[in-house]
PDB file of N, CA and C in Angstrom:
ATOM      1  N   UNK A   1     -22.807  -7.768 -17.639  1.00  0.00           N
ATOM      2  CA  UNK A   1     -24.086  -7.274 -17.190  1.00  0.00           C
ATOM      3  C   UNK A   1     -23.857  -6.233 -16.096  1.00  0.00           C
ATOM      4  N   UNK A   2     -24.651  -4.908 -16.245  1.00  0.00           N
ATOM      5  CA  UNK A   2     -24.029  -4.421 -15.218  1.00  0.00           C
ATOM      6  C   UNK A   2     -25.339  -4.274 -13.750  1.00  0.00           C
ATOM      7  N   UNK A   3     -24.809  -3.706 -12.786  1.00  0.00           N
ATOM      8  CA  UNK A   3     -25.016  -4.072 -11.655  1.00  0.00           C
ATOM      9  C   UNK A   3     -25.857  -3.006 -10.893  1.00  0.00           C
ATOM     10  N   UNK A   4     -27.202  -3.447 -10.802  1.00  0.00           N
ATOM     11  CA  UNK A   4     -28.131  -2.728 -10.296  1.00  0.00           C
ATOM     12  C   UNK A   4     -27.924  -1.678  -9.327  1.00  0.00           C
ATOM     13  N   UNK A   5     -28.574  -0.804  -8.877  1.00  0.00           N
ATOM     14  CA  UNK A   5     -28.393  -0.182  -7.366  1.00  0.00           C
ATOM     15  C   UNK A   5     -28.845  -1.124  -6.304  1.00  0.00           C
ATOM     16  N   UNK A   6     -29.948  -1.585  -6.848  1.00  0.00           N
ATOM     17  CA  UNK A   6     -30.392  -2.428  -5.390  1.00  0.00           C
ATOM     18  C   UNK A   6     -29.130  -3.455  -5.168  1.00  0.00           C
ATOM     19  N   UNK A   7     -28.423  -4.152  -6.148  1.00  0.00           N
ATOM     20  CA  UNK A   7     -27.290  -5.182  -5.952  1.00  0.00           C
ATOM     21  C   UNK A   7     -26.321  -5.082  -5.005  1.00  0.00           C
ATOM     22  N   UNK A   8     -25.684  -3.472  -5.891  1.00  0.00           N
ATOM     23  CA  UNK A   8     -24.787  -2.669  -5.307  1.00  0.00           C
ATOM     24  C   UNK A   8     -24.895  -2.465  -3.769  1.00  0.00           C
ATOM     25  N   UNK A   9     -25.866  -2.447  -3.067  1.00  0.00           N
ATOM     26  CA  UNK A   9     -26.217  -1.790  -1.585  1.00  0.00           C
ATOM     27  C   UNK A   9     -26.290  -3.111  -0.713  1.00  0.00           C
ATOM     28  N   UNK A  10     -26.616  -4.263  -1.623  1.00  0.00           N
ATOM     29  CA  UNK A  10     -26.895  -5.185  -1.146  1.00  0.00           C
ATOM     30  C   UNK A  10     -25.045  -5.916  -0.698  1.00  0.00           C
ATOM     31  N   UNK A  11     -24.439  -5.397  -2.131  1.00  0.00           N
ATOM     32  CA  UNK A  11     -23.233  -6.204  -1.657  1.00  0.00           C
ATOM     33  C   UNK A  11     -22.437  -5.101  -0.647  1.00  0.00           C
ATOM     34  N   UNK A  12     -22.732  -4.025  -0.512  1.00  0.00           N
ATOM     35  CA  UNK A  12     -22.107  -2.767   0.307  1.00  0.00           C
ATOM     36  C   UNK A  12     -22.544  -3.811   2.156  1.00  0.00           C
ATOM     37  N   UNK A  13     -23.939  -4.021   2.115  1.00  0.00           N
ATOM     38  CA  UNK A  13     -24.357  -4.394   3.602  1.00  0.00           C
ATOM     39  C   UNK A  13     -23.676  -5.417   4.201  1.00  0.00           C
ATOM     40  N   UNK A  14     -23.421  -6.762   2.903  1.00  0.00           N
ATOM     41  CA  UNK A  14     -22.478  -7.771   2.942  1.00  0.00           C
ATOM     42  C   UNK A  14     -21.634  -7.415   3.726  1.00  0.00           C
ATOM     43  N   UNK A  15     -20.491  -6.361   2.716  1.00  0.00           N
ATOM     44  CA  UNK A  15     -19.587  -6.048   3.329  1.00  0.00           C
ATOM     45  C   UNK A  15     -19.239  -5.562   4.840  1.00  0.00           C
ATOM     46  N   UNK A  16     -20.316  -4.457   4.974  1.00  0.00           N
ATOM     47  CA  UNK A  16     -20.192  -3.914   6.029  1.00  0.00           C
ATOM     48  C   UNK A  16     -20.372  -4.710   7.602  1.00  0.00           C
ATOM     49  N   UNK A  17     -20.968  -6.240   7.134  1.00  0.00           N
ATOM     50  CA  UNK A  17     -20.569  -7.019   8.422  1.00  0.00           C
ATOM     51  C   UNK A  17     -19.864  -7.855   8.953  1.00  0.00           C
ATOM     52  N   UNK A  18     -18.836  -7.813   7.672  1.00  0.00           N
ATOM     53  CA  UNK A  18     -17.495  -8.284   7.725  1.00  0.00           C
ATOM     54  C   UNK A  18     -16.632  -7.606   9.017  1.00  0.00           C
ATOM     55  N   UNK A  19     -16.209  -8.708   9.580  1.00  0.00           N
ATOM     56  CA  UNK A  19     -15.470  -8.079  10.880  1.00  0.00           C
ATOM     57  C   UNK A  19     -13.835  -7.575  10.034  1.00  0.00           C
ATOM     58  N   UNK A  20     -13.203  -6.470  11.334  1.00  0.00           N
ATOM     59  CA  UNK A  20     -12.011  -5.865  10.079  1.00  0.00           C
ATOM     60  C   UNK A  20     -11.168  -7.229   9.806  1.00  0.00           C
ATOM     61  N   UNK A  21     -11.212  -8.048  10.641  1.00  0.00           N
ATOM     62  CA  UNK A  21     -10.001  -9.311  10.225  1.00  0.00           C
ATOM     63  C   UNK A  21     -10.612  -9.355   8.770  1.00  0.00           C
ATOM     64  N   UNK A  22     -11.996 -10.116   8.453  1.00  0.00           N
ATOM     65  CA  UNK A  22     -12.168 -10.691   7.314  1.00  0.00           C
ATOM     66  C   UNK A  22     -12.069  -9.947   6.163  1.00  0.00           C
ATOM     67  N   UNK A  23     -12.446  -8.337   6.638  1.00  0.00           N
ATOM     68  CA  UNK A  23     -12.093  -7.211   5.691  1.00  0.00           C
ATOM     69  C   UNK A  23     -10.976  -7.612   4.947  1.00  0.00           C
ATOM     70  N   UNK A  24     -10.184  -7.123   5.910  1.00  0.00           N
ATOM     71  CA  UNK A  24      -8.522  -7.141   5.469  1.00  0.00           C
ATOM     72  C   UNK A  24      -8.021  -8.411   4.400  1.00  0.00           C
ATOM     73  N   UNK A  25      -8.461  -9.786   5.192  1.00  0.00           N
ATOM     74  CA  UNK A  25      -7.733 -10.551   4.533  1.00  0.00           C
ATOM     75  C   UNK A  25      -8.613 -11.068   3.078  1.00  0.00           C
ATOM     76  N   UNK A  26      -9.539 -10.145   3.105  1.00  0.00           N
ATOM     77  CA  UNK A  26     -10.084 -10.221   1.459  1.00  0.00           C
ATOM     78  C   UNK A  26      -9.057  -9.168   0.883  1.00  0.00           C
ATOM     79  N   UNK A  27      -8.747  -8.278   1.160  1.00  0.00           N
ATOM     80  CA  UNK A  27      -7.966  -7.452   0.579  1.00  0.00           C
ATOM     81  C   UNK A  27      -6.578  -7.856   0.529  1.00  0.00           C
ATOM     82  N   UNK A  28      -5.651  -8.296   1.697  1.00  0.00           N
ATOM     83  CA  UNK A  28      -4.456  -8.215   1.859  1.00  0.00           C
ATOM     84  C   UNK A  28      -3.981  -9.857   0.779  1.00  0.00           C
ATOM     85  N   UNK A  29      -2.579  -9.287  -0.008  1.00  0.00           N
ATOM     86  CA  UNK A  29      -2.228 -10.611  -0.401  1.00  0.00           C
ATOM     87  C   UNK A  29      -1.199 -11.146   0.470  1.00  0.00           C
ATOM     88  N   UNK A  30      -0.492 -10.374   1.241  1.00  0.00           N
ATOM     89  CA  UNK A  30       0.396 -10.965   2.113  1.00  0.00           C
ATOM     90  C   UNK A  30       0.675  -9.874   2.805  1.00  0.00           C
ATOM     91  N   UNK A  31       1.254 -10.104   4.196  1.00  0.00           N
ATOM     92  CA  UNK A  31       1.907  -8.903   5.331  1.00  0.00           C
ATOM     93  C   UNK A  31       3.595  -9.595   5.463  1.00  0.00           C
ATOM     94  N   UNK A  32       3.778  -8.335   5.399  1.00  0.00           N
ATOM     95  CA  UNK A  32       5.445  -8.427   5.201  1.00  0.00           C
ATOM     96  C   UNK A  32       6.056  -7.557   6.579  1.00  0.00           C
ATOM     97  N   UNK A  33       6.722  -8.490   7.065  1.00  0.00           N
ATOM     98  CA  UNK A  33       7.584  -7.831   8.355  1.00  0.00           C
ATOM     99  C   UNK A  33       9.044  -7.436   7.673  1.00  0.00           C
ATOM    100  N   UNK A  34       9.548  -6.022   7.995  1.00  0.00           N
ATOM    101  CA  UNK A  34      10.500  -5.496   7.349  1.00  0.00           C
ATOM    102  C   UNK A  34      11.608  -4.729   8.728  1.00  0.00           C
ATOM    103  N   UNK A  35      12.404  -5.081   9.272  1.00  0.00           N
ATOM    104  CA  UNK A  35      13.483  -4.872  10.002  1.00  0.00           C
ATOM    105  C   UNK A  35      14.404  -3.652   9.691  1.00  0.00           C
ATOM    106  N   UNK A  36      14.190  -2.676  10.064  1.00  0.00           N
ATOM    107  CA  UNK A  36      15.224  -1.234   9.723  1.00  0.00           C
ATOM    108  C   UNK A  36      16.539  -1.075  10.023  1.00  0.00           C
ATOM    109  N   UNK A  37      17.494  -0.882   9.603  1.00  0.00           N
ATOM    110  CA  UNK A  37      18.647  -0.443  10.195  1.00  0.00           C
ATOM    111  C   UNK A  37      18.702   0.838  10.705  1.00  0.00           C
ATOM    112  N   UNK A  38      19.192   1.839  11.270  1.00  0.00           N
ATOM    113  CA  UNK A  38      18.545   3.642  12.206  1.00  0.00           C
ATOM    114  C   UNK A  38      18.871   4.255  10.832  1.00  0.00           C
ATOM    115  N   UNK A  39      19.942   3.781   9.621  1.00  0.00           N
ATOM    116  CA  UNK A  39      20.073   4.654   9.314  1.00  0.00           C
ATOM    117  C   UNK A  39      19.097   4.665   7.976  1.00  0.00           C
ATOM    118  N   UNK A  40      18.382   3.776   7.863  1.00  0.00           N
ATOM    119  CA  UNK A  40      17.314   3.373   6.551  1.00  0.00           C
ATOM    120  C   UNK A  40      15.987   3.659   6.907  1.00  0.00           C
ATOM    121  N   UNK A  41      15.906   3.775   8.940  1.00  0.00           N
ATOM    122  CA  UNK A  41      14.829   4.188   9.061  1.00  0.00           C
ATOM    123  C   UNK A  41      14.898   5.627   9.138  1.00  0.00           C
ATOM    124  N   UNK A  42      15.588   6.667   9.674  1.00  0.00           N
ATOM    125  CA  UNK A  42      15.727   7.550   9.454  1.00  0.00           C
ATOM    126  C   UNK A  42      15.296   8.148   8.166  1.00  0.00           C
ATOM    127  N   UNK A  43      15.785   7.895   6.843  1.00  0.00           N
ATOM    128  CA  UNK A  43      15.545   8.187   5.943  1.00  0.00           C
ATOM    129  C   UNK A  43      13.642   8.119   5.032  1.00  0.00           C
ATOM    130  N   UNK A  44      13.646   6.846   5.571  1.00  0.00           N
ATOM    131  CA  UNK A  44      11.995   7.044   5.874  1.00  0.00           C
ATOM    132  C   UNK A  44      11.255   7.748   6.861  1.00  0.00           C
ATOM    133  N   UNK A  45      11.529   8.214   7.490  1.00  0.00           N
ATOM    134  CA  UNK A  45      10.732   9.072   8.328  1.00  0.00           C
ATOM    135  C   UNK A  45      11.412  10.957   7.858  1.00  0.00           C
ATOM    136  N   UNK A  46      12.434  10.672   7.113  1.00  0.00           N
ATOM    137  CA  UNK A  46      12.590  12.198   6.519  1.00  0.00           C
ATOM    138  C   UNK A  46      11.818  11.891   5.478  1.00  0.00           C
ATOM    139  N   UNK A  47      11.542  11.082   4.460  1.00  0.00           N
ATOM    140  CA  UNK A  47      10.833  10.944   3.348  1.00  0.00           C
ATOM    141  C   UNK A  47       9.114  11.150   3.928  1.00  0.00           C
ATOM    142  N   UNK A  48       8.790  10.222   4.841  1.00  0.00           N
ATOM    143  CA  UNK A  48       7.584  10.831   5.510  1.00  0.00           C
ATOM    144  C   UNK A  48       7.193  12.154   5.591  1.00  0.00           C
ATOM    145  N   UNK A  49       7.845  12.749   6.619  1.00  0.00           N
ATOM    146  CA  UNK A  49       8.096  14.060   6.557  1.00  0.00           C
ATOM    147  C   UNK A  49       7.754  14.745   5.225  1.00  0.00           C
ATOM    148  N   UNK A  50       8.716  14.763   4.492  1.00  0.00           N
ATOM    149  CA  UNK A  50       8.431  15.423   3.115  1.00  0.00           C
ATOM    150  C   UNK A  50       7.534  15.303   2.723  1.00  0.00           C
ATOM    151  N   UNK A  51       6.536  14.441   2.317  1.00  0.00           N
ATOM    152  CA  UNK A  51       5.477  14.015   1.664  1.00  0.00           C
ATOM    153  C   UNK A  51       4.487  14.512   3.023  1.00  0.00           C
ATOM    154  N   UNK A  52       4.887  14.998   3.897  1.00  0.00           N
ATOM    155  CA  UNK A  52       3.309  14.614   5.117  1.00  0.00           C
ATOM    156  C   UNK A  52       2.589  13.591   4.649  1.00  0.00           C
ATOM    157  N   UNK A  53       3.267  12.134   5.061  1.00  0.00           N
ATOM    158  CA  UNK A  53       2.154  11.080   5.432  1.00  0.00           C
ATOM    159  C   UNK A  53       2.473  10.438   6.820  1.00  0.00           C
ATOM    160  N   UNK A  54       1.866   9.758   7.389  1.00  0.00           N
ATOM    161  CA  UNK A  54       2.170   9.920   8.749  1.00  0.00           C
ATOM    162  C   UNK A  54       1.834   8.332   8.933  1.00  0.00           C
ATOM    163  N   UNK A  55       1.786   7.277   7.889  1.00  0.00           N
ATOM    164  CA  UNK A  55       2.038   5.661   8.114  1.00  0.00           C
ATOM    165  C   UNK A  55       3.190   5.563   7.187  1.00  0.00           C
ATOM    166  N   UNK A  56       4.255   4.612   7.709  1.00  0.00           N
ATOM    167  CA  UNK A  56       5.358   4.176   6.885  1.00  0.00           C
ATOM    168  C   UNK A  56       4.783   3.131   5.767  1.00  0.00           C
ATOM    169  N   UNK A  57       3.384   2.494   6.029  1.00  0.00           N
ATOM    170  CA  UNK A  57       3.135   1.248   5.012  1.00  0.00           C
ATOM    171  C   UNK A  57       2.993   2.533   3.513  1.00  0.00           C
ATOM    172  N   UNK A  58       1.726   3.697   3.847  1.00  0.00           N
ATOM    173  CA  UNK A  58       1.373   4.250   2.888  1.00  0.00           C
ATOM    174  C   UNK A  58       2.769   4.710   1.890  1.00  0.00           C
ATOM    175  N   UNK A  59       3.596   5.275   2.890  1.00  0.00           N
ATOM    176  CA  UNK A  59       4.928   5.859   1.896  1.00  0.00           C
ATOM    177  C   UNK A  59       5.600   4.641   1.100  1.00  0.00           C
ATOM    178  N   UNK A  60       5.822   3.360   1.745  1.00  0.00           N
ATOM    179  CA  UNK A  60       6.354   2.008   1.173  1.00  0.00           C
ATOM    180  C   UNK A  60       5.382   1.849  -0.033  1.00  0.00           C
ATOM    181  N   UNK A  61       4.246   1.365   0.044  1.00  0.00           N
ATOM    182  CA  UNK A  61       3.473   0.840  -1.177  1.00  0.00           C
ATOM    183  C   UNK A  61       3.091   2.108  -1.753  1.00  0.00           C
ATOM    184  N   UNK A  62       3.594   3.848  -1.698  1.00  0.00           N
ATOM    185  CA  UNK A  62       3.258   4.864  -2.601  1.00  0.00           C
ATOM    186  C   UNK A  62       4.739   4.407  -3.935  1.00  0.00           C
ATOM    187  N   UNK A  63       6.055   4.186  -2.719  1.00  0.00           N
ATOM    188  CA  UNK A  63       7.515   3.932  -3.374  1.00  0.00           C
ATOM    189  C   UNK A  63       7.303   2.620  -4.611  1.00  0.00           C
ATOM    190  N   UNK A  64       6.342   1.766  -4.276  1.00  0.00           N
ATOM    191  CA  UNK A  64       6.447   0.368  -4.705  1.00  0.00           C
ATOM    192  C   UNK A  64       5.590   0.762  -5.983  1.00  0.00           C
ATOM    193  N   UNK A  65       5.278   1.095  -5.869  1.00  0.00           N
ATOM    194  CA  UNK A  65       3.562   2.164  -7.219  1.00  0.00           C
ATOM    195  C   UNK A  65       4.920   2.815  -7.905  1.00  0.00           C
ATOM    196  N   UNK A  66       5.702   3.629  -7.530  1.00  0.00           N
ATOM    197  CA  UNK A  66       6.061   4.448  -8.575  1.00  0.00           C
ATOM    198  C   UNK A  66       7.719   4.127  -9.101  1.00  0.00           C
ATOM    199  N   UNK A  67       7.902   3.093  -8.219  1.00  0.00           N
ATOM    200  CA  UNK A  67       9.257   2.349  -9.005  1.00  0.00           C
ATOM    201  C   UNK A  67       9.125   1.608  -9.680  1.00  0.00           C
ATOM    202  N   UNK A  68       7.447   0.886  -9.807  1.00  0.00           N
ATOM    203  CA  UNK A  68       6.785  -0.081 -10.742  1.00  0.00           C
ATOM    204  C   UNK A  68       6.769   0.474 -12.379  1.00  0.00           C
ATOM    205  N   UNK A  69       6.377   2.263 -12.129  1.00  0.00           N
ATOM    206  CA  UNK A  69       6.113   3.013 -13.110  1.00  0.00           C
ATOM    207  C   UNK A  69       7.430   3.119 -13.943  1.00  0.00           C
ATOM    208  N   UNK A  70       8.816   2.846 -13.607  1.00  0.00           N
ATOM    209  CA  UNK A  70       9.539   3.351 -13.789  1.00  0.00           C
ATOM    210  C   UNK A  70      10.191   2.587 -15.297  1.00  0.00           C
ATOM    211  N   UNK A  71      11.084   2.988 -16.415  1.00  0.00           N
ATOM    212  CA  UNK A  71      11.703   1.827 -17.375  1.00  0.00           C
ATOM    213  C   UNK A  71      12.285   0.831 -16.550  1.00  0.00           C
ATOM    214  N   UNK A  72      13.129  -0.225 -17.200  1.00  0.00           N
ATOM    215  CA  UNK A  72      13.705  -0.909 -16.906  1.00  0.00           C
ATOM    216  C   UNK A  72      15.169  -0.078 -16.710  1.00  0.00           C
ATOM    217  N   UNK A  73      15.759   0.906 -17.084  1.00  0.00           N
ATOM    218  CA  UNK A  73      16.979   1.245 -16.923  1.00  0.00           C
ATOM    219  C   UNK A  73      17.067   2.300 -15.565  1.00  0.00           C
ATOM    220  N   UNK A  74      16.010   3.163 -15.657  1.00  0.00           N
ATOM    221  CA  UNK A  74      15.494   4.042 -14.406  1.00  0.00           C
ATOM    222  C   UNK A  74      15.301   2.900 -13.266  1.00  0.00           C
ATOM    223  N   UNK A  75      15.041   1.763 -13.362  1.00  0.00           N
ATOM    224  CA  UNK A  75      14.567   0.712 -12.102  1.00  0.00           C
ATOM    225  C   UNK A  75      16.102   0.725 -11.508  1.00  0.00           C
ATOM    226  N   UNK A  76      16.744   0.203 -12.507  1.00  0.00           N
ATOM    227  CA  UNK A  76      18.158  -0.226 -12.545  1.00  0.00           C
ATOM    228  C   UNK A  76      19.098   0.470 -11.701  1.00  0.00           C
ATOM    229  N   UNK A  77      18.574   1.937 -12.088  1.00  0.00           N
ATOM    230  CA  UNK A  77      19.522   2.770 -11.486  1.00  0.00           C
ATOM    231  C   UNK A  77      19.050   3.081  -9.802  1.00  0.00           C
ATOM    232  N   UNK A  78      18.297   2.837  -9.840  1.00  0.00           N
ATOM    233  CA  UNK A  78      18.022   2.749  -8.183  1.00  0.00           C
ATOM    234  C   UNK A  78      18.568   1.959  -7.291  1.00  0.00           C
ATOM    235  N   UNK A  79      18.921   0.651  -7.702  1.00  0.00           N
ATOM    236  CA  UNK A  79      19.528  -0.758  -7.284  1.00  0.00           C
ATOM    237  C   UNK A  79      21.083   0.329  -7.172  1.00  0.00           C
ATOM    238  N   UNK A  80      21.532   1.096  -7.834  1.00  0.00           N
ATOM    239  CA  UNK A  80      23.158   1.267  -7.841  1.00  0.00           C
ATOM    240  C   UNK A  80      23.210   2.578  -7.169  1.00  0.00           C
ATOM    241  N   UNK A  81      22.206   2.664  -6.153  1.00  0.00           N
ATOM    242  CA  UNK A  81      23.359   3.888  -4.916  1.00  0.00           C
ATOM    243  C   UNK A  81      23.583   3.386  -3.985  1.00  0.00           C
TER     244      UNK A  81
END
Protein backbone atom coordinates (compact mmCIF):
# COMPACT_ATOMS: atom_id res chain seq x y z
CA UNK A 1 0.00 0.00 0.00
CA UNK A 2 1.57 3.01 -0.69
CA UNK A 3 2.03 5.93 1.56
CA UNK A 4 0.12 9.05 1.64
CA UNK A 5 1.65 12.62 1.85
CA UNK A 6 -0.10 13.36 4.91
CA UNK A 7 1.67 9.86 6.39
CA UNK A 8 4.86 10.72 4.94
CA UNK A 9 5.14 14.27 6.93
CA UNK A 10 3.70 12.72 9.71
CA UNK A 11 6.49 10.10 9.96
CA UNK A 12 9.17 12.99 8.80
CA UNK A 13 7.84 15.07 12.34
CA UNK A 14 8.31 11.67 14.25
CA UNK A 15 11.52 11.69 13.17
CA UNK A 16 12.54 15.01 13.52
CA UNK A 17 12.13 14.74 17.43
CA UNK A 18 14.26 12.11 17.75
CA UNK A 19 17.23 13.32 19.72
CA UNK A 20 20.67 12.64 17.44
CA UNK A 21 21.51 9.65 19.95
CA UNK A 22 18.17 7.93 19.01
CA UNK A 23 18.68 9.06 15.38
CA UNK A 24 21.80 7.35 15.04
CA UNK A 25 21.19 4.25 16.82
CA UNK A 26 18.12 3.58 14.54
CA UNK A 27 20.50 3.81 11.86
CA UNK A 28 23.86 2.55 13.17
CA UNK A 29 24.35 -1.39 13.25
CA UNK A 30 27.47 -1.22 15.16
CA UNK A 31 30.53 1.43 15.85
CA UNK A 32 33.78 0.05 15.29
CA UNK A 33 36.96 1.44 16.97
CA UNK A 34 39.89 0.96 14.48
CA UNK A 35 43.65 1.68 15.76
CA UNK A 36 46.16 3.00 12.89
CA UNK A 37 49.61 2.25 12.52
CA UNK A 38 51.41 6.14 10.98
CA UNK A 39 52.05 4.26 8.19
CA UNK A 40 48.26 2.95 7.30
CA UNK A 41 47.16 6.18 8.54
CA UNK A 42 49.07 8.13 6.36
CA UNK A 43 47.87 6.40 3.47
CA UNK A 44 44.35 7.25 4.37
CA UNK A 45 44.67 10.64 4.66
CA UNK A 46 46.61 10.63 1.09
CA UNK A 47 43.57 8.63 -0.14
CA UNK A 48 41.40 11.40 1.55
CA UNK A 49 43.16 13.86 -0.07
CA UNK A 50 42.65 12.39 -3.45
CA UNK A 51 39.11 11.93 -3.33
CA UNK A 52 38.55 15.46 -1.29
CA UNK A 53 36.61 13.96 1.51
CA UNK A 54 37.44 15.32 4.64
CA UNK A 55 35.86 12.30 7.28
CA UNK A 56 37.96 9.08 7.38
CA UNK A 57 34.47 7.06 8.27
CA UNK A 58 33.03 8.41 4.70
CA UNK A 59 36.33 7.19 2.72
CA UNK A 60 36.22 3.66 4.95
CA UNK A 61 32.50 2.74 4.26
CA UNK A 62 32.98 4.48 0.39
CA UNK A 63 36.23 1.47 0.37
CA UNK A 64 33.78 -1.13 2.05
CA UNK A 65 30.86 -0.28 -0.88
CA UNK A 66 33.27 -0.83 -3.55
CA UNK A 67 35.36 -3.87 -2.45
CA UNK A 68 31.85 -5.37 -1.82
CA UNK A 69 31.32 -4.62 -5.66
CA UNK A 70 34.24 -6.39 -6.50
CA UNK A 71 34.47 -10.59 -7.96
CA UNK A 72 35.62 -12.92 -5.74
CA UNK A 73 39.16 -13.06 -7.42
CA UNK A 74 39.53 -9.03 -7.63
CA UNK A 75 38.54 -9.26 -3.61
CA UNK A 76 41.31 -11.75 -3.37
CA UNK A 77 43.76 -9.81 -4.84
CA UNK A 78 43.57 -7.06 -2.48
CA UNK A 79 44.21 -9.39 0.61
CA UNK A 80 47.84 -10.11 -1.36
CA UNK A 81 49.80 -6.70 -1.23
Amino acid sequence: MAVTALERKRQQRERDKLTEEERLSRCKSRTLKLDLFKATDAKLIEVMARLDIDEPQDVITRLIHGASRLDDESLQELTEL
